[in-house]
PDB file of N, CA and C in Angstrom:
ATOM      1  N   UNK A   1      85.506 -33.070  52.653  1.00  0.00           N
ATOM      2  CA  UNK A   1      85.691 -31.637  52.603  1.00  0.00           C
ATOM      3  C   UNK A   1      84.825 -31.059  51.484  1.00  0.00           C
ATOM      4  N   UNK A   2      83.854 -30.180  51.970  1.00  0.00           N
ATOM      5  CA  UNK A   2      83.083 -29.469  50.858  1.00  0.00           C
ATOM      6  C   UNK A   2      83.553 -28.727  49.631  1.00  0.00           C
ATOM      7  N   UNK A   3      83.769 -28.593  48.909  1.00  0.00           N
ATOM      8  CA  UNK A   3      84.535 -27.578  47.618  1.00  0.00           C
ATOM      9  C   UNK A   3      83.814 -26.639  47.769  1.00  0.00           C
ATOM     10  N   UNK A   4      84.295 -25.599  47.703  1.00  0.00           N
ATOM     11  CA  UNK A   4      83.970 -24.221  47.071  1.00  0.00           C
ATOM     12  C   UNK A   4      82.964 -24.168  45.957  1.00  0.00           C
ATOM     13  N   UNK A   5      82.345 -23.266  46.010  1.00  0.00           N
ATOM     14  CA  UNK A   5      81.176 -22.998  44.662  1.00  0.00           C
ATOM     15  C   UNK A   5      81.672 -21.873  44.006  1.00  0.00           C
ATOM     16  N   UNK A   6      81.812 -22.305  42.563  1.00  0.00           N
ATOM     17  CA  UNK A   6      82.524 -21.564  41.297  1.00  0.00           C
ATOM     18  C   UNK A   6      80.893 -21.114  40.843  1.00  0.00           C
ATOM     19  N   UNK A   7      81.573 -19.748  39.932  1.00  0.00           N
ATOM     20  CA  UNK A   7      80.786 -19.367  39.412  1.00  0.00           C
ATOM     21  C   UNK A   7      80.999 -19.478  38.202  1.00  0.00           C
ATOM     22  N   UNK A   8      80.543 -19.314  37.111  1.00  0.00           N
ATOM     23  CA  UNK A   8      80.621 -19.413  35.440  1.00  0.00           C
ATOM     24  C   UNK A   8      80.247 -18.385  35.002  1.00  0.00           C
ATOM     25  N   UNK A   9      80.763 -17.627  34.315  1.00  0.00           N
ATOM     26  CA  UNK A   9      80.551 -16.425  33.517  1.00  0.00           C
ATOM     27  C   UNK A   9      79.092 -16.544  31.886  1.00  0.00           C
ATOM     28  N   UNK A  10      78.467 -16.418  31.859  1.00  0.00           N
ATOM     29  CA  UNK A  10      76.980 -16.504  31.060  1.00  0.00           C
ATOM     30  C   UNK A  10      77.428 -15.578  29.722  1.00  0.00           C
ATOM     31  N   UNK A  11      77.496 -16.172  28.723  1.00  0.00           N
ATOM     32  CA  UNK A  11      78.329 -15.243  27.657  1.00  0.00           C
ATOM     33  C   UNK A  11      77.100 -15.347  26.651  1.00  0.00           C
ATOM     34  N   UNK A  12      76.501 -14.565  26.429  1.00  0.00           N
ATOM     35  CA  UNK A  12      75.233 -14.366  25.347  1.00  0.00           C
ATOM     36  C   UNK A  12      75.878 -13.487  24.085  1.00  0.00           C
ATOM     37  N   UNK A  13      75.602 -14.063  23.058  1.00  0.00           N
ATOM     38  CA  UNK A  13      76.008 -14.120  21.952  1.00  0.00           C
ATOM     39  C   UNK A  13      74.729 -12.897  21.351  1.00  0.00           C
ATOM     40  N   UNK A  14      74.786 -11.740  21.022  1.00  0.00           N
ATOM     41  CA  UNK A  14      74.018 -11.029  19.815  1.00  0.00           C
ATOM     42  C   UNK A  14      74.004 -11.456  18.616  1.00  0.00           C
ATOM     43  N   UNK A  15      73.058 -11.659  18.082  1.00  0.00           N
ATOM     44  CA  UNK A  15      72.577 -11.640  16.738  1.00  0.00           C
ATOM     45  C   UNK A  15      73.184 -10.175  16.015  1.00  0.00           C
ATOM     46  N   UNK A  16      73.199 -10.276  14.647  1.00  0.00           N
ATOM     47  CA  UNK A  16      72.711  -9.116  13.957  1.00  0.00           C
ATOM     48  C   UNK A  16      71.604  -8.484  13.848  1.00  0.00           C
ATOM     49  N   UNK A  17      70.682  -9.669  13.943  1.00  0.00           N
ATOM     50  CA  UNK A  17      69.457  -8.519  14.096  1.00  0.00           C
ATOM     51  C   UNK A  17      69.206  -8.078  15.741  1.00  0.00           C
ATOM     52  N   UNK A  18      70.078  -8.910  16.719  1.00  0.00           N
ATOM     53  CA  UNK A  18      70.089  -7.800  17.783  1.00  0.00           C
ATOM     54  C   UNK A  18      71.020  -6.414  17.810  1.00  0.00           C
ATOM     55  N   UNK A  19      71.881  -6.686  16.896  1.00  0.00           N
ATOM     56  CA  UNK A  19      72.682  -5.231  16.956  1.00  0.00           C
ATOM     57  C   UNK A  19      71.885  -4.494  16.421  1.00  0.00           C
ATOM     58  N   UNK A  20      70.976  -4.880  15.115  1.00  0.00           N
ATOM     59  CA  UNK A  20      70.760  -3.877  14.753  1.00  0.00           C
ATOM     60  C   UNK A  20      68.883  -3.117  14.849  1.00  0.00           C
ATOM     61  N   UNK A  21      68.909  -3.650  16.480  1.00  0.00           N
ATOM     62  CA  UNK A  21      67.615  -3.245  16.932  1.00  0.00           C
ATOM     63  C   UNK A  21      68.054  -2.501  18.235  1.00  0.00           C
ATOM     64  N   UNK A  22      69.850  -2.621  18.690  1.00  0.00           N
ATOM     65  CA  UNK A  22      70.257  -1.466  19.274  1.00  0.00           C
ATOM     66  C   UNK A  22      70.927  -0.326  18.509  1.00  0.00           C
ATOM     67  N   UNK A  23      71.252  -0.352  17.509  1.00  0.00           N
ATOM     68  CA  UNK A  23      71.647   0.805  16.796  1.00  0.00           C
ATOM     69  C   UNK A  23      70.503   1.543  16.501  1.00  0.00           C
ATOM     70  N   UNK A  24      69.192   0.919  16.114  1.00  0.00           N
ATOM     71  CA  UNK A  24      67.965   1.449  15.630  1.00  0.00           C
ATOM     72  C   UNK A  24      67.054   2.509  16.993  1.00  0.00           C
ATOM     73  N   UNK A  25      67.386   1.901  18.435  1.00  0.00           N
ATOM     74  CA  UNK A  25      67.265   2.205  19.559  1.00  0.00           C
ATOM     75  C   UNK A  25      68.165   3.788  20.041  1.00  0.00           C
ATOM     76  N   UNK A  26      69.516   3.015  19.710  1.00  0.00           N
ATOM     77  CA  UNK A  26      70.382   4.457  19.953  1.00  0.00           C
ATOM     78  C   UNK A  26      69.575   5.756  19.347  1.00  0.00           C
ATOM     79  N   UNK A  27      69.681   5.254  17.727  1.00  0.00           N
ATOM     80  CA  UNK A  27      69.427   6.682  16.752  1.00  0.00           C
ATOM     81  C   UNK A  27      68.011   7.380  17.344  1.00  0.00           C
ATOM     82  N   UNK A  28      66.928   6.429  18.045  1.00  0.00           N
ATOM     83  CA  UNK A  28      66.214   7.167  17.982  1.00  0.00           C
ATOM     84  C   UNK A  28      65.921   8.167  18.879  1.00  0.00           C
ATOM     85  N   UNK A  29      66.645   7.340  20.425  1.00  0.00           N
ATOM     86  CA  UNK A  29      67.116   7.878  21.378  1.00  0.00           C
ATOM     87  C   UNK A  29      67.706   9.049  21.571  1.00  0.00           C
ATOM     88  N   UNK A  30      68.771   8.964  20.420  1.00  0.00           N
ATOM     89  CA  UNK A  30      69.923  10.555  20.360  1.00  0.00           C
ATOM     90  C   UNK A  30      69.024  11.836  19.193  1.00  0.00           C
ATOM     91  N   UNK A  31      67.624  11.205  18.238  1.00  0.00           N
ATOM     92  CA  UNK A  31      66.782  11.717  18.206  1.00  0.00           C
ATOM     93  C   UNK A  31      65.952  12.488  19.131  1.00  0.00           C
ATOM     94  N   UNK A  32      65.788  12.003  19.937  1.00  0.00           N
ATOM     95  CA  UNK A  32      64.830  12.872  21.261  1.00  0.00           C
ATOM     96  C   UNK A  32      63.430  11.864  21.558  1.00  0.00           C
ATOM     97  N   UNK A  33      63.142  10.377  21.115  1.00  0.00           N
ATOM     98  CA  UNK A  33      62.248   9.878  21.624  1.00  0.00           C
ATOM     99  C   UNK A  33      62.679   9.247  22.978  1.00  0.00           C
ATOM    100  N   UNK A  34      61.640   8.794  23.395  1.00  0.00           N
ATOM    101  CA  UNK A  34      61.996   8.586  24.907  1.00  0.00           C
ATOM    102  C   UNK A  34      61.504   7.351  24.996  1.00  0.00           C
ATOM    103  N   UNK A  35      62.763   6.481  25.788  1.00  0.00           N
ATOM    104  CA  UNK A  35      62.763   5.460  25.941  1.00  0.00           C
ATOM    105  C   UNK A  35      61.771   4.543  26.208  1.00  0.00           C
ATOM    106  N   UNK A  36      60.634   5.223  26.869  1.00  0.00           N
ATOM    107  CA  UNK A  36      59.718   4.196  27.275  1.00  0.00           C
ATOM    108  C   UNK A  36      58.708   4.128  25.594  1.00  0.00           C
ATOM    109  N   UNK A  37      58.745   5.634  24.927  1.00  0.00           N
ATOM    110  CA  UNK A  37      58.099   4.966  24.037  1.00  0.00           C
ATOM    111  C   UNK A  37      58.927   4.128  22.771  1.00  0.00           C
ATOM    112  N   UNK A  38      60.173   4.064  22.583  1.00  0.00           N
ATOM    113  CA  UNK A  38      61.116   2.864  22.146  1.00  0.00           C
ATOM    114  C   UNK A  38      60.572   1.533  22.595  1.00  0.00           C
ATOM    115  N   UNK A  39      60.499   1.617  23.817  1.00  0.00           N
ATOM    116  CA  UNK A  39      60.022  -0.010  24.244  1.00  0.00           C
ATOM    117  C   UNK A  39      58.659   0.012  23.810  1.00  0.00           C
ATOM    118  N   UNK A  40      57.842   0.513  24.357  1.00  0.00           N
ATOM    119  CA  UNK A  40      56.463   0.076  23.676  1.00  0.00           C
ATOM    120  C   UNK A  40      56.284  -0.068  21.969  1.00  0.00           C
ATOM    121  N   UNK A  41      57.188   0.689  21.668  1.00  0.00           N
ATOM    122  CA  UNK A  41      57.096   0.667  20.250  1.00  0.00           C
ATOM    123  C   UNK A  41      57.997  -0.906  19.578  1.00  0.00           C
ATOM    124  N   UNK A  42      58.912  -1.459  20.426  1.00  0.00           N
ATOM    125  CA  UNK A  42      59.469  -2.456  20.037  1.00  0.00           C
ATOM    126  C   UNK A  42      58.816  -3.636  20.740  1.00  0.00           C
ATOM    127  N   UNK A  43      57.155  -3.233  20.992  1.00  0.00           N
ATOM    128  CA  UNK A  43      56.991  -4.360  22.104  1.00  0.00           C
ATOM    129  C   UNK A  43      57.705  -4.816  23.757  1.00  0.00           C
ATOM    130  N   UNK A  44      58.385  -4.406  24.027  1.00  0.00           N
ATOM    131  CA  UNK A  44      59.130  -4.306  25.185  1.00  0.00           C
ATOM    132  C   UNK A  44      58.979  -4.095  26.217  1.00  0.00           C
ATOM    133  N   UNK A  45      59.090  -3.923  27.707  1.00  0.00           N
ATOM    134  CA  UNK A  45      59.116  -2.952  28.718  1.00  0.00           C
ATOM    135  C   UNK A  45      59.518  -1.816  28.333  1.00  0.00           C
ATOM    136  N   UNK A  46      58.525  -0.583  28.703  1.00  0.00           N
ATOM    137  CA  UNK A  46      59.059   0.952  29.108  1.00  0.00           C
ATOM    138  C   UNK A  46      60.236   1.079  29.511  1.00  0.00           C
ATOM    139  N   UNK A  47      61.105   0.293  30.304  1.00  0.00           N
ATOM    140  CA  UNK A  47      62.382   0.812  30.582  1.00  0.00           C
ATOM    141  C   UNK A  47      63.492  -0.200  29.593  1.00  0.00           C
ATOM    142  N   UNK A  48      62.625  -0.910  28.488  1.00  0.00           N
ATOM    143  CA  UNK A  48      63.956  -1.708  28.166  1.00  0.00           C
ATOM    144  C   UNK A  48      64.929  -0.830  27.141  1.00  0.00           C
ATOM    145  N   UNK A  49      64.470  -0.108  26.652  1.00  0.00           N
ATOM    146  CA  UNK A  49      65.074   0.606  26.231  1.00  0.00           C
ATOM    147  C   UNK A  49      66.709   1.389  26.692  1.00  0.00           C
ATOM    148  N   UNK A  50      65.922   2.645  27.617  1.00  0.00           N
ATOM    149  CA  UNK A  50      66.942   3.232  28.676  1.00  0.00           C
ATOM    150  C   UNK A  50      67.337   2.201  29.264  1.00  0.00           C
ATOM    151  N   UNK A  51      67.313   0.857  30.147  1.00  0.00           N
ATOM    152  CA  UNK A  51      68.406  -0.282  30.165  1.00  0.00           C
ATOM    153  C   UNK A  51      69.273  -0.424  29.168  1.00  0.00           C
ATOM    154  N   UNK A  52      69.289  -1.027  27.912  1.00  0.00           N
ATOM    155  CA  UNK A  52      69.790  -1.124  27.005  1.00  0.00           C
ATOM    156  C   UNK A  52      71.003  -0.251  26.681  1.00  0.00           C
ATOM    157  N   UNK A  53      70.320   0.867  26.180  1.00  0.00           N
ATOM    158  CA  UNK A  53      71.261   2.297  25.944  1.00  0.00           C
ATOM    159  C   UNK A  53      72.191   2.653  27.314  1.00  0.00           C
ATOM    160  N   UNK A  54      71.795   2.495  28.589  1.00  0.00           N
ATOM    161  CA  UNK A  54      72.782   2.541  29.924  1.00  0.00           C
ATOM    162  C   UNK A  54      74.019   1.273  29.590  1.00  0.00           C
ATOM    163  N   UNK A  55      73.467   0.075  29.267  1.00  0.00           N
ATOM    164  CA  UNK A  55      74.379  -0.860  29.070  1.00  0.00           C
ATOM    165  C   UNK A  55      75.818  -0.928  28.188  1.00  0.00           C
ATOM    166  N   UNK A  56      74.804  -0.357  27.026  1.00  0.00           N
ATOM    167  CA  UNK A  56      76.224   0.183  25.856  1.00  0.00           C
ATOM    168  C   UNK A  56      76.810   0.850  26.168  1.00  0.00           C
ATOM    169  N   UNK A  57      76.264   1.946  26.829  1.00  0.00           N
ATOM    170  CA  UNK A  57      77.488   2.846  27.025  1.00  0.00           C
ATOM    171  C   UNK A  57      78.295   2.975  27.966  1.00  0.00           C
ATOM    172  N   UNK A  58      77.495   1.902  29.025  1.00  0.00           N
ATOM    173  CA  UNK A  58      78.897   1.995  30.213  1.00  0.00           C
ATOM    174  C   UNK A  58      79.839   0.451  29.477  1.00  0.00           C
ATOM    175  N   UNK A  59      79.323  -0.032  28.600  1.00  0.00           N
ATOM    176  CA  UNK A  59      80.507  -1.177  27.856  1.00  0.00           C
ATOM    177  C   UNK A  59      81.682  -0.057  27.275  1.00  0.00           C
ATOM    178  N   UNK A  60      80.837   1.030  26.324  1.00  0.00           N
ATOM    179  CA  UNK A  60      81.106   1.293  25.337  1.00  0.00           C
ATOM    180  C   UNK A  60      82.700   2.452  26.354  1.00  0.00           C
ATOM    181  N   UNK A  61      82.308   3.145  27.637  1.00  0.00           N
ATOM    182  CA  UNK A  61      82.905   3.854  28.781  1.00  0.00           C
ATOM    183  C   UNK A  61      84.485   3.115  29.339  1.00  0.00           C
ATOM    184  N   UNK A  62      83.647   1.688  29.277  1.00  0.00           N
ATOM    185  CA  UNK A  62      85.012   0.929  30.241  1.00  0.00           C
ATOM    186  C   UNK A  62      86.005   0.316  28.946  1.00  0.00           C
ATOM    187  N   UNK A  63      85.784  -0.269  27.708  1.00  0.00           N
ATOM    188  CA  UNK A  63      86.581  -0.410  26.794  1.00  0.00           C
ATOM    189  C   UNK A  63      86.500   0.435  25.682  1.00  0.00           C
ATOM    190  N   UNK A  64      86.753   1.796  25.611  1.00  0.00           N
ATOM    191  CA  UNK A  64      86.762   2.305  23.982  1.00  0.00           C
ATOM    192  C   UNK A  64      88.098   2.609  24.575  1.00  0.00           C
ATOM    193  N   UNK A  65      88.664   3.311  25.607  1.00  0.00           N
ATOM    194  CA  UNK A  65      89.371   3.845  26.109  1.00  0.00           C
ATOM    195  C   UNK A  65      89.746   4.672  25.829  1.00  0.00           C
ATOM    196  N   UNK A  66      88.828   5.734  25.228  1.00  0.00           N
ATOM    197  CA  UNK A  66      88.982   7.167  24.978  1.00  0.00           C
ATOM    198  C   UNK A  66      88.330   8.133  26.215  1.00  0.00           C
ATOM    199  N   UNK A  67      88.512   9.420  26.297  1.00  0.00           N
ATOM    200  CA  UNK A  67      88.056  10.340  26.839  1.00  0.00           C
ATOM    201  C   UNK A  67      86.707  10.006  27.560  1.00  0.00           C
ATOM    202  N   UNK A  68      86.127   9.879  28.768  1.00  0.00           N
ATOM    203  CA  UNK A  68      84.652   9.842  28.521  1.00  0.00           C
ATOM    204  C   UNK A  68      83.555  10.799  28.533  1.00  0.00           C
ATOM    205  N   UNK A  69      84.044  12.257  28.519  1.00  0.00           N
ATOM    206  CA  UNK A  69      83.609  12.938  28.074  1.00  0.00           C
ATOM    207  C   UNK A  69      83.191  13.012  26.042  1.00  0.00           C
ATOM    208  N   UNK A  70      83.814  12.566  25.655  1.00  0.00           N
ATOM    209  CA  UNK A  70      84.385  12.442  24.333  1.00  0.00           C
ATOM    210  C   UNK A  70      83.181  11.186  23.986  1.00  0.00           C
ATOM    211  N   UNK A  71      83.313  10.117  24.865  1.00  0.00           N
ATOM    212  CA  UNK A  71      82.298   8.788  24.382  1.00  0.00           C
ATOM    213  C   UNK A  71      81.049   9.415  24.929  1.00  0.00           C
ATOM    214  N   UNK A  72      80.820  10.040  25.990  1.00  0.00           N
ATOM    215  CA  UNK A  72      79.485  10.649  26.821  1.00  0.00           C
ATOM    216  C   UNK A  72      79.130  11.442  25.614  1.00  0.00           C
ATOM    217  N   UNK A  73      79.423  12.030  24.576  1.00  0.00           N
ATOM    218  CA  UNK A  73      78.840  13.514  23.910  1.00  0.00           C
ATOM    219  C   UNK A  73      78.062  12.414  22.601  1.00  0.00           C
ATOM    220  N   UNK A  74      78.004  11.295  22.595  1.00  0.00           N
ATOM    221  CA  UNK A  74      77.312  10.127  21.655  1.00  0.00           C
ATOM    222  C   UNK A  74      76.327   9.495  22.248  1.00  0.00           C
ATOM    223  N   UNK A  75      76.124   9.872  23.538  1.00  0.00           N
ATOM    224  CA  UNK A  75      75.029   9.138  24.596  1.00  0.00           C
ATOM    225  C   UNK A  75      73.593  10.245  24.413  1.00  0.00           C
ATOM    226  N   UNK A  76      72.639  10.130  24.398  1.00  0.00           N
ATOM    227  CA  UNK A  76      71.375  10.675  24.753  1.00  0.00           C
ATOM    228  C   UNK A  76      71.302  10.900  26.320  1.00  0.00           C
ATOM    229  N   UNK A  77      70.924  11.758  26.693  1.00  0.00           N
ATOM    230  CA  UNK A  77      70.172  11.583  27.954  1.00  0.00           C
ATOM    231  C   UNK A  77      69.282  10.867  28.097  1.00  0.00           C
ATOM    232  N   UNK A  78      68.761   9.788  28.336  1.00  0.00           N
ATOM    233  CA  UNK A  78      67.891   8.935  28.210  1.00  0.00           C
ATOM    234  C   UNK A  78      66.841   9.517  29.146  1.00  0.00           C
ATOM    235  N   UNK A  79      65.585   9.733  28.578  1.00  0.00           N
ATOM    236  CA  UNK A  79      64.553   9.963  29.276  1.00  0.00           C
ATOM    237  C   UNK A  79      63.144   8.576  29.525  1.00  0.00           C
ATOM    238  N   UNK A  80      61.926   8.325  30.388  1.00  0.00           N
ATOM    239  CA  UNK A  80      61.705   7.699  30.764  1.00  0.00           C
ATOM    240  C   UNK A  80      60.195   7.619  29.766  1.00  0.00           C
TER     241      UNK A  80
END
């Protein structure tokens, strides 16, 4: 009888200096630069940026468990 195929959950661990090359990302973001030039400027893809910043904040959406209007007014519009 064949078993079933499990999946495993991939748990990547941040650094500090990865947090603090997304905090550096946010600020500049909620500044008014635009994401693609964040990434080029961090070496990156043009969109790694706006990825990034989408990521936090739908983490930041599904567990702060406040308002999300309230967590949305800390988000940038992320432009391209």
């Amino acid at each position: 009888m064949k078993m079933p195929q499990t999946r495993t959950a991939r748990v990547v661990t941040a650094s500090r200096q990865d947090d603090e090359m997304r905090l550096h990302m946010l600020a500049c973001a909620r500044s008014g630069e635009s994401s693609g030039s964040i990434g080029r400027r961090l070496n990156k893809g043009t969109s790694f940026a706006r990825v990034t910043i989408a990521r936090i904040r739908d983490a930041d959406l599904a567990e702060s468990g406040e308002d999300s209007a309230q967590v949305l007014r800390h988000y940038p519009q992320v432009t391209s």
